[in-house]
C-alpha atoms as a PDB file:
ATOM      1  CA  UNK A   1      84.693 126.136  94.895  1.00  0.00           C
ATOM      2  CA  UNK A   2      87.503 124.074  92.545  1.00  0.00           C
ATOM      3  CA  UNK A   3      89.751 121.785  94.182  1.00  0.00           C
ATOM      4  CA  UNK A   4      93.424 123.798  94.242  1.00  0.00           C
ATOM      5  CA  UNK A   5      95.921 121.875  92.780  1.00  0.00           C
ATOM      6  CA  UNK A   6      99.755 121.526  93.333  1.00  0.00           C
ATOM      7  CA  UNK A   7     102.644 119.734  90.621  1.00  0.00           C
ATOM      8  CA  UNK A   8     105.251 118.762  92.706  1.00  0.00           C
ATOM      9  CA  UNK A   9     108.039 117.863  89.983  1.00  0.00           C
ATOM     10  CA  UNK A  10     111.390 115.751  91.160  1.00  0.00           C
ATOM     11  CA  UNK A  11     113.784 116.364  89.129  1.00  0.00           C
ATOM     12  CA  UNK A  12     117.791 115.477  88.586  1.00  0.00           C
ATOM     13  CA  UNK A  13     119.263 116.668  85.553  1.00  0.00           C
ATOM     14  CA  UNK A  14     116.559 118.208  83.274  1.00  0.00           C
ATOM     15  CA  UNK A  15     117.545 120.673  81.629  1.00  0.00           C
ATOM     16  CA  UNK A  16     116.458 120.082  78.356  1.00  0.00           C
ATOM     17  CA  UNK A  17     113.222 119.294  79.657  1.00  0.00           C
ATOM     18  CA  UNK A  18     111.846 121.324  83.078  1.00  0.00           C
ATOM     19  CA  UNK A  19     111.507 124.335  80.949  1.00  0.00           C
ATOM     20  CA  UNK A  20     109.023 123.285  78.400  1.00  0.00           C
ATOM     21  CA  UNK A  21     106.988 120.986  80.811  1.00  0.00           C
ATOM     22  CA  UNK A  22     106.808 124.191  83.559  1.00  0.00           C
ATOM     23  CA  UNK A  23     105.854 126.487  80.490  1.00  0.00           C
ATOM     24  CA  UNK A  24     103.123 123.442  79.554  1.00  0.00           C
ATOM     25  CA  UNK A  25     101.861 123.932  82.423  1.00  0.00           C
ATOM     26  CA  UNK A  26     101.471 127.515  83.461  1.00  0.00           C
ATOM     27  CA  UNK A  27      99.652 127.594  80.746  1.00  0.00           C
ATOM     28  CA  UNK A  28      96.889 124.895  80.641  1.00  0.00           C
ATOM     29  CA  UNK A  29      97.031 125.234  84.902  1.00  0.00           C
ATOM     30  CA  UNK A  30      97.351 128.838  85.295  1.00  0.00           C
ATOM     31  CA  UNK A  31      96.143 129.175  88.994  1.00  0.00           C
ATOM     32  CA  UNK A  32      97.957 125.798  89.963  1.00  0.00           C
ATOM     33  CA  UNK A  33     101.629 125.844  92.335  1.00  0.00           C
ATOM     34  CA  UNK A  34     104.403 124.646  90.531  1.00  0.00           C
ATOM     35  CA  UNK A  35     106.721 123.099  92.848  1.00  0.00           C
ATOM     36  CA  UNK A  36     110.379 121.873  91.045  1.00  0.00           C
ATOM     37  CA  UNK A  37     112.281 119.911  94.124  1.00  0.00           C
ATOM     38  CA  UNK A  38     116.015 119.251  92.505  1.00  0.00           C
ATOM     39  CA  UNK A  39     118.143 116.313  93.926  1.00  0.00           C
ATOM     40  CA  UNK A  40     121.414 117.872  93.170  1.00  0.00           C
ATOM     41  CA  UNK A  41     121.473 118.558  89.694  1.00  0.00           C
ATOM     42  CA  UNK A  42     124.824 119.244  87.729  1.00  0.00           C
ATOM     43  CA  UNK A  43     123.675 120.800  84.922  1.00  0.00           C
ATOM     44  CA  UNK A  44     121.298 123.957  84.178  1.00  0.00           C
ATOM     45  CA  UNK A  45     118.059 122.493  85.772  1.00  0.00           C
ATOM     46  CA  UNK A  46     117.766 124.889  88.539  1.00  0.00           C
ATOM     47  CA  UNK A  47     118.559 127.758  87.001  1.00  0.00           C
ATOM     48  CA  UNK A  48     116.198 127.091  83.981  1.00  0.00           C
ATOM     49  CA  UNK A  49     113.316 126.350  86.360  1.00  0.00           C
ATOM     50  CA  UNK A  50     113.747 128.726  88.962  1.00  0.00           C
ATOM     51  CA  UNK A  51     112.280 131.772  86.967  1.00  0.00           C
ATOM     52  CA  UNK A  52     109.366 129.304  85.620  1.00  0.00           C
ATOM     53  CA  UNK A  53     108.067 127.646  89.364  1.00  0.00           C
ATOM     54  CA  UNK A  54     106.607 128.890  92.675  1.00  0.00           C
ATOM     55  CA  UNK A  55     108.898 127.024  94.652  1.00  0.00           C
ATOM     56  CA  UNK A  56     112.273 125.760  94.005  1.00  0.00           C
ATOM     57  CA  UNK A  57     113.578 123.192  96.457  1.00  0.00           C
ATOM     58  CA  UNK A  58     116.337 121.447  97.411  1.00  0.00           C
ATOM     59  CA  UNK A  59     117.054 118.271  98.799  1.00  0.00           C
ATOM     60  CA  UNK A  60     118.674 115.400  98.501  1.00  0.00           C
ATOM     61  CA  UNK A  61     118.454 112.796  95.497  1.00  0.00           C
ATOM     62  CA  UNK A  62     115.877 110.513  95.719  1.00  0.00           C
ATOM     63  CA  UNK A  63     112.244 110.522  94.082  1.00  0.00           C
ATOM     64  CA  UNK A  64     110.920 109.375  97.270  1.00  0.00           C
ATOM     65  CA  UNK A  65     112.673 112.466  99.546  1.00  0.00           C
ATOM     66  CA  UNK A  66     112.580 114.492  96.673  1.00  0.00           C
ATOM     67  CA  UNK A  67     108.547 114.366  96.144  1.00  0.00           C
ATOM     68  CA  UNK A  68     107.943 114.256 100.216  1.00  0.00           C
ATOM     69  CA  UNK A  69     110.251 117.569 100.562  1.00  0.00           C
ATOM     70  CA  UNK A  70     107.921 118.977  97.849  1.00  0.00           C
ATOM     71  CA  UNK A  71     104.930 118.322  99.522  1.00  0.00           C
ATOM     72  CA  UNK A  72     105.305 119.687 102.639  1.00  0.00           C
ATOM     73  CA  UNK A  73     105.720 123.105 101.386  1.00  0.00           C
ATOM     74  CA  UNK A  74     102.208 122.931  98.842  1.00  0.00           C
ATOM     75  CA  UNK A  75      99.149 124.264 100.248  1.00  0.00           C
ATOM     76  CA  UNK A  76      96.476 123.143  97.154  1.00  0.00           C
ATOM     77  CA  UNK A  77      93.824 120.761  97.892  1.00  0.00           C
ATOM     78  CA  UNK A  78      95.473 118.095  95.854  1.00  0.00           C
ATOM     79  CA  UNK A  79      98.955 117.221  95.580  1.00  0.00           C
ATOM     80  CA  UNK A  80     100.024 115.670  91.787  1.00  0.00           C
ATOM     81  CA  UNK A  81     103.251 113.999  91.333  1.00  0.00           C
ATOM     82  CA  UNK A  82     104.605 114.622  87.833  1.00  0.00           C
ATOM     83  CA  UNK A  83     107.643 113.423  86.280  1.00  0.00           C
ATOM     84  CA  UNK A  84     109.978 116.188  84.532  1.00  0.00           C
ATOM     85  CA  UNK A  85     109.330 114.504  81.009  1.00  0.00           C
ATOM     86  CA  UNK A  86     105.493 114.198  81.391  1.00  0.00           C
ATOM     87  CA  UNK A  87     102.554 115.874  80.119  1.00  0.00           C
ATOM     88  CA  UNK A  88      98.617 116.129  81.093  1.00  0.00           C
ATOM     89  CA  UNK A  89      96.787 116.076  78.618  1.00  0.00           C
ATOM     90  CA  UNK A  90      93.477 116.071  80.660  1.00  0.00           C
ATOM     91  CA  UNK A  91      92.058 119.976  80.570  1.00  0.00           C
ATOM     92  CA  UNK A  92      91.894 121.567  83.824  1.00  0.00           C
ATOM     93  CA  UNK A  93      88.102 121.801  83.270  1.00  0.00           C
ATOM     94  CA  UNK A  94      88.048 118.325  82.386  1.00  0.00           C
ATOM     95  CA  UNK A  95      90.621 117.274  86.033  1.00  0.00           C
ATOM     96  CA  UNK A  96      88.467 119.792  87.701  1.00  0.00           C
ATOM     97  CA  UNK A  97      85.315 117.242  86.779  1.00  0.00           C
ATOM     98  CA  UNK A  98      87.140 114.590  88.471  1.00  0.00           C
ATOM     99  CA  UNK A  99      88.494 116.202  91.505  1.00  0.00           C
ATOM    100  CA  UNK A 100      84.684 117.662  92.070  1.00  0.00           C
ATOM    101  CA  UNK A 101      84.073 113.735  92.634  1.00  0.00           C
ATOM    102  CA  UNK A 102      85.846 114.175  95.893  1.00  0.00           C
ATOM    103  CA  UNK A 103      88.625 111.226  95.285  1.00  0.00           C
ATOM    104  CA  UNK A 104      91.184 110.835  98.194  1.00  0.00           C
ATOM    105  CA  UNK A 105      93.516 109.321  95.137  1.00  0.00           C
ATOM    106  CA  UNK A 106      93.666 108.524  91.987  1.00  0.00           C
ATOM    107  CA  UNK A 107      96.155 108.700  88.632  1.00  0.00           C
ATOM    108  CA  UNK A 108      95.956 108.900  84.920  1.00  0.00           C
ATOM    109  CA  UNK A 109      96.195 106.849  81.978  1.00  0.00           C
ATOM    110  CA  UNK A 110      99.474 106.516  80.588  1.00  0.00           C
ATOM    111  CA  UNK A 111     100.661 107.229  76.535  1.00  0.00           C
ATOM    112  CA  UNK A 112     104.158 107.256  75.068  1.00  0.00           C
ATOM    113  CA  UNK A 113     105.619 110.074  73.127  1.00  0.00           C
ATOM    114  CA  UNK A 114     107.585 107.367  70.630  1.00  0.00           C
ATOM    115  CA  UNK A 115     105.904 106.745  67.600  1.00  0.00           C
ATOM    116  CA  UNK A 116     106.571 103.596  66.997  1.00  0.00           C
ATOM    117  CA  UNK A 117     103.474 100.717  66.861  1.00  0.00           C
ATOM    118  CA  UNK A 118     105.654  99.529  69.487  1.00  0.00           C
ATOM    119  CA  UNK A 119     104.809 102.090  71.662  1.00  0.00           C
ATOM    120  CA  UNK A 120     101.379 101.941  71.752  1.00  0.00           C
ATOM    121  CA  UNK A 121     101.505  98.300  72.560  1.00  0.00           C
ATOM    122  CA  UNK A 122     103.478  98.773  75.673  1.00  0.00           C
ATOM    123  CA  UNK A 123     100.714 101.717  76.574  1.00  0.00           C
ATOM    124  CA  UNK A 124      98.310  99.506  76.288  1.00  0.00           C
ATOM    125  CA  UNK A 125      99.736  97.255  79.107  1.00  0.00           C
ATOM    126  CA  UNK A 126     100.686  99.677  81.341  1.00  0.00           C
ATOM    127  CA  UNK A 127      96.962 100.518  81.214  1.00  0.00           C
ATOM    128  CA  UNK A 128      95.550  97.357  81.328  1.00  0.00           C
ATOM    129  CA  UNK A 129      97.895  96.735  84.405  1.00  0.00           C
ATOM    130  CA  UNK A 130      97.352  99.739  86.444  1.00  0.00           C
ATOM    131  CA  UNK A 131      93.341  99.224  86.208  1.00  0.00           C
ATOM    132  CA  UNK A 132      93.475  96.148  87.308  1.00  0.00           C
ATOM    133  CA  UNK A 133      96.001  96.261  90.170  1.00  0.00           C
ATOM    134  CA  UNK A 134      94.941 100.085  90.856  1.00  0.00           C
ATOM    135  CA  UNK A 135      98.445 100.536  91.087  1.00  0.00           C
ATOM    136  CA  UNK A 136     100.294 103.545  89.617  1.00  0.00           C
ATOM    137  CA  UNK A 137     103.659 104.245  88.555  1.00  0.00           C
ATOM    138  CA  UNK A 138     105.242 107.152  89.043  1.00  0.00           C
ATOM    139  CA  UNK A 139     104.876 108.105  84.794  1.00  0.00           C
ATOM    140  CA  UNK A 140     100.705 107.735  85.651  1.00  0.00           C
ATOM    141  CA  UNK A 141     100.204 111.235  87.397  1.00  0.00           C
ATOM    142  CA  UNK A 142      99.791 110.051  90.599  1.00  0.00           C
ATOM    143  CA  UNK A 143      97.260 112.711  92.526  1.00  0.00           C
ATOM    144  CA  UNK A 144      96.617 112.951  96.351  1.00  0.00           C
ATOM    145  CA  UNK A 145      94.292 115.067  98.751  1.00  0.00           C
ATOM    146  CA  UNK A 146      96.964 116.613 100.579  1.00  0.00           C
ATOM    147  CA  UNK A 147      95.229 115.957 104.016  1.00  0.00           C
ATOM    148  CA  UNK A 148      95.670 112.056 103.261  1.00  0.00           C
ATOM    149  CA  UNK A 149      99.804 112.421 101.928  1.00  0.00           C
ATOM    150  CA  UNK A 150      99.732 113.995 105.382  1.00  0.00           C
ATOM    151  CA  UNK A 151      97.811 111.506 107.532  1.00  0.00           C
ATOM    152  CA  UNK A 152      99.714 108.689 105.458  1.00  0.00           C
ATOM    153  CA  UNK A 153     103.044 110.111 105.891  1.00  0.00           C
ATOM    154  CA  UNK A 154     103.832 110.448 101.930  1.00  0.00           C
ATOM    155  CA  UNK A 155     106.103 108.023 100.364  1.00  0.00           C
ATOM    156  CA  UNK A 156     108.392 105.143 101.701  1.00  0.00           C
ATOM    157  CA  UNK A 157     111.996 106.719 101.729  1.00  0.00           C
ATOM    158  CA  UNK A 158     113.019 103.753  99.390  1.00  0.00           C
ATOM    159  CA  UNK A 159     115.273 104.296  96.211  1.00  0.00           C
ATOM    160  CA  UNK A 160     112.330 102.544  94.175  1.00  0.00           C
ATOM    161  CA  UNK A 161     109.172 101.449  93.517  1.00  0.00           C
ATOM    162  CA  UNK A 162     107.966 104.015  95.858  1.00  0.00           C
ATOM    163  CA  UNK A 163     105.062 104.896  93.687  1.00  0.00           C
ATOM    164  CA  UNK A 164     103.931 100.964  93.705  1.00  0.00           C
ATOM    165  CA  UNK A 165     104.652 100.969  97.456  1.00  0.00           C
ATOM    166  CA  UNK A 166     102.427 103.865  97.937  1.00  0.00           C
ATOM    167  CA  UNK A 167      99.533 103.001  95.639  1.00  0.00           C
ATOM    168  CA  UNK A 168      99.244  99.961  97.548  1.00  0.00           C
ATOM    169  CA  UNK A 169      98.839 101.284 100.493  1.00  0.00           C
ATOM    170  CA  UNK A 170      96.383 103.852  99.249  1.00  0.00           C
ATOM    171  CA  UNK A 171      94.201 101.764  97.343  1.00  0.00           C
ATOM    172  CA  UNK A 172      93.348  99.525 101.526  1.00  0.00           C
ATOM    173  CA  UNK A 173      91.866 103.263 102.160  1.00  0.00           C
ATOM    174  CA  UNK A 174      89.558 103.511  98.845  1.00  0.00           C
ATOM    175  CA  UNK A 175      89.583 102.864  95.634  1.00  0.00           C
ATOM    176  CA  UNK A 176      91.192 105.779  93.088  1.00  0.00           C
ATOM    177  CA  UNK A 177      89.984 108.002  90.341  1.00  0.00           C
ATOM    178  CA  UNK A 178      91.697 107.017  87.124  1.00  0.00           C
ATOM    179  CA  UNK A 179      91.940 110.008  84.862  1.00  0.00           C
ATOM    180  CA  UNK A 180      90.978 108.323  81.076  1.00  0.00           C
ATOM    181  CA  UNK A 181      92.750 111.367  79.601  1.00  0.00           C
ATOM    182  CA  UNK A 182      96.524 110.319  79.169  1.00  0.00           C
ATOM    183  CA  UNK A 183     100.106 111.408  80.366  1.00  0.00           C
ATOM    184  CA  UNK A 184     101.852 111.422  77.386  1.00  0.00           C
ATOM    185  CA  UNK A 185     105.476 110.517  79.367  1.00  0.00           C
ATOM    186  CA  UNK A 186     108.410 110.606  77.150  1.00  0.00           C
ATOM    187  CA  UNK A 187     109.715 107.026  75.450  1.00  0.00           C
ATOM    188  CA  UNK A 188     113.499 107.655  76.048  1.00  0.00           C
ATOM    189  CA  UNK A 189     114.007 104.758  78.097  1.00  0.00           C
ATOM    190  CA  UNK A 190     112.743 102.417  76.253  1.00  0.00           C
ATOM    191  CA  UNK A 191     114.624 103.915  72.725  1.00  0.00           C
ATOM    192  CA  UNK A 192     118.343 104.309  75.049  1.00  0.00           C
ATOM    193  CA  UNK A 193     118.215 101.161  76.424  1.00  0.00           C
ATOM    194  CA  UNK A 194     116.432  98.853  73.716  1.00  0.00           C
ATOM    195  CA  UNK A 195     112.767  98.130  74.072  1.00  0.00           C
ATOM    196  CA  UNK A 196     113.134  94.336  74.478  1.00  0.00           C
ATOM    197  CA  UNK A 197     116.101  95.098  77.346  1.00  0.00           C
ATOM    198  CA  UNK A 198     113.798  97.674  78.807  1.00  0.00           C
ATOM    199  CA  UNK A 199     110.397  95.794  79.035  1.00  0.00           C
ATOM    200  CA  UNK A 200     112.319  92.557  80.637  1.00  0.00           C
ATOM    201  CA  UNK A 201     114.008  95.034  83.550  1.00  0.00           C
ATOM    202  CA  UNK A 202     111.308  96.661  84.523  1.00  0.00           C
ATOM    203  CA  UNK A 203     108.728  93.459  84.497  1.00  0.00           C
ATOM    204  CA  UNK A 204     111.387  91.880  85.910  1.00  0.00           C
ATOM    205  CA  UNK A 205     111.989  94.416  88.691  1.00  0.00           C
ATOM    206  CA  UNK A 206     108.360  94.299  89.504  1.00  0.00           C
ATOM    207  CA  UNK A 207     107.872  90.716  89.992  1.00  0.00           C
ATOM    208  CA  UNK A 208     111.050  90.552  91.891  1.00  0.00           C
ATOM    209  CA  UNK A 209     109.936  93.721  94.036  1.00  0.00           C
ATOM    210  CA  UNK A 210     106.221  91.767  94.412  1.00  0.00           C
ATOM    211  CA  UNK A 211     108.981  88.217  95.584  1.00  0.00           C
ATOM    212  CA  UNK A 212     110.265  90.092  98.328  1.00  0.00           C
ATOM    213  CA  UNK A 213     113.308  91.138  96.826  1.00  0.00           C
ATOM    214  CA  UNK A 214     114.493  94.791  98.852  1.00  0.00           C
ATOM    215  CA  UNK A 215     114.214  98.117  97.242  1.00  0.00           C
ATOM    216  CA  UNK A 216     117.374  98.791  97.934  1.00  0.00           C
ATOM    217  CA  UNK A 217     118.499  95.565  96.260  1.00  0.00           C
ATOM    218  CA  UNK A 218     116.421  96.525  93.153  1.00  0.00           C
ATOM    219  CA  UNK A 219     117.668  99.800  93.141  1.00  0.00           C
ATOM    220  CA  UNK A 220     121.402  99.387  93.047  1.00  0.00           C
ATOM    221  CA  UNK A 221     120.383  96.758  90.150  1.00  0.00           C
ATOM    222  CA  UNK A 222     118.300  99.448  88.389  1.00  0.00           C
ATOM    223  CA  UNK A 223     120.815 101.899  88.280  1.00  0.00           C
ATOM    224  CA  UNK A 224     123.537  99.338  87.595  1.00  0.00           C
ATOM    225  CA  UNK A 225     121.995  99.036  84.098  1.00  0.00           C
END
């Protein structure tokens, strides 16, 4: 029998997005859960997802809380952490290959929707990165058997690099399934904030995070920008 799988989707402000990506995937995942956790939203996210998910949550803001919250109400095999402006590209027959392989963890390969050479370049890096480290970020798709989020306890209440903090503790229990079919995650970032600007925070907020500097240090930082 297929592996069951569930999208849990954070999400804070998204209204221009939650729609199409929910629609995306109803219909390339049609027997999958689709579970929207908002963080306190002040725009039309929840209303514009609620008619589109299986479960609408609510919690408070917070990837970390939000995506924890979200998992404790899937039942699917597999829990798969998707951002609001991300998209699988993988087929479900294709996933369904790799979840047959019986992975405790894994995530995908990573494109960006600018198209700009630019883009491709910084792609390319994230990729090159994340196979070496096996360490996702949270635009990678990261996928879970549920019984292991469980056993685990699901992600560090921290206001970032939660994704990092989990991989790394996944990957001392086995190594992950990467997905060679891409995310394509949206470039917005990097085109609001500059791509120079961008590239230096977040590298920058890594190797700091990787120093010993606190999440919550690097968070207020982060959002300080």
């Amino acid at each position: 029998m297929p592996a069951s799988i569930a999208f849990v989707i954070p999400v804070l402000n998204e209204q221009e997005r939650i729609a199409v990506l929910l629609r995306y995937l109803r219909r390339h995942f049609p027997g999958s859960e689709l579970i929207v956790v908002d963080g306190g939203s002040g725009d039309q996210t929840v209303v514009r997802a609620m008619p589109l998910c299986d479960q609408l949550l609510l919690g408070e803001a917070g990837r970390a809380a939000q995506m924890n919250l979200g998992a404790s109400g899937a039942r699917a095999d597999y829990l798969c952490f998707l951002h609001a402006d991300t998209l699988p590209t993988v087929s479900p027959g294709r996933f369904g290959e790799y979840l047959a392989q019986g992975p405790d963890w894994g995530f995908c390969r990573v494109s960006l929707s600018g198209r700009r050479r630019i883009f491709r370049l910084i792609a390319w890096f994230m990729n090159q990165r994340s196979a070496l480290t096996r360490v996702a970020t949270g635009d990678q798709m990261l996928f879970v058997r549920r019984g292991l989020f469980e056993r685990t306890g699901g992600f560090d209440r921290i206001p970032l690099m939660e994704d990092v903090a989990y991989s790394k503790r996944l990957r001392r229990l086995g190594e992950p399934v990467v997905v060679r079919e891409p995310v394509q995650t949206s470039s917005r970032r990097w085109e609001e904030r500059g791509v120079v600007a961008t590239v230096l925070l977040m590298w920058g907020l890594r190797l700091a995070y990787f120093a010993g500097v606190s999440p919550q240090r690097l968070g207020r930082l982060y959002h300080a920008r």
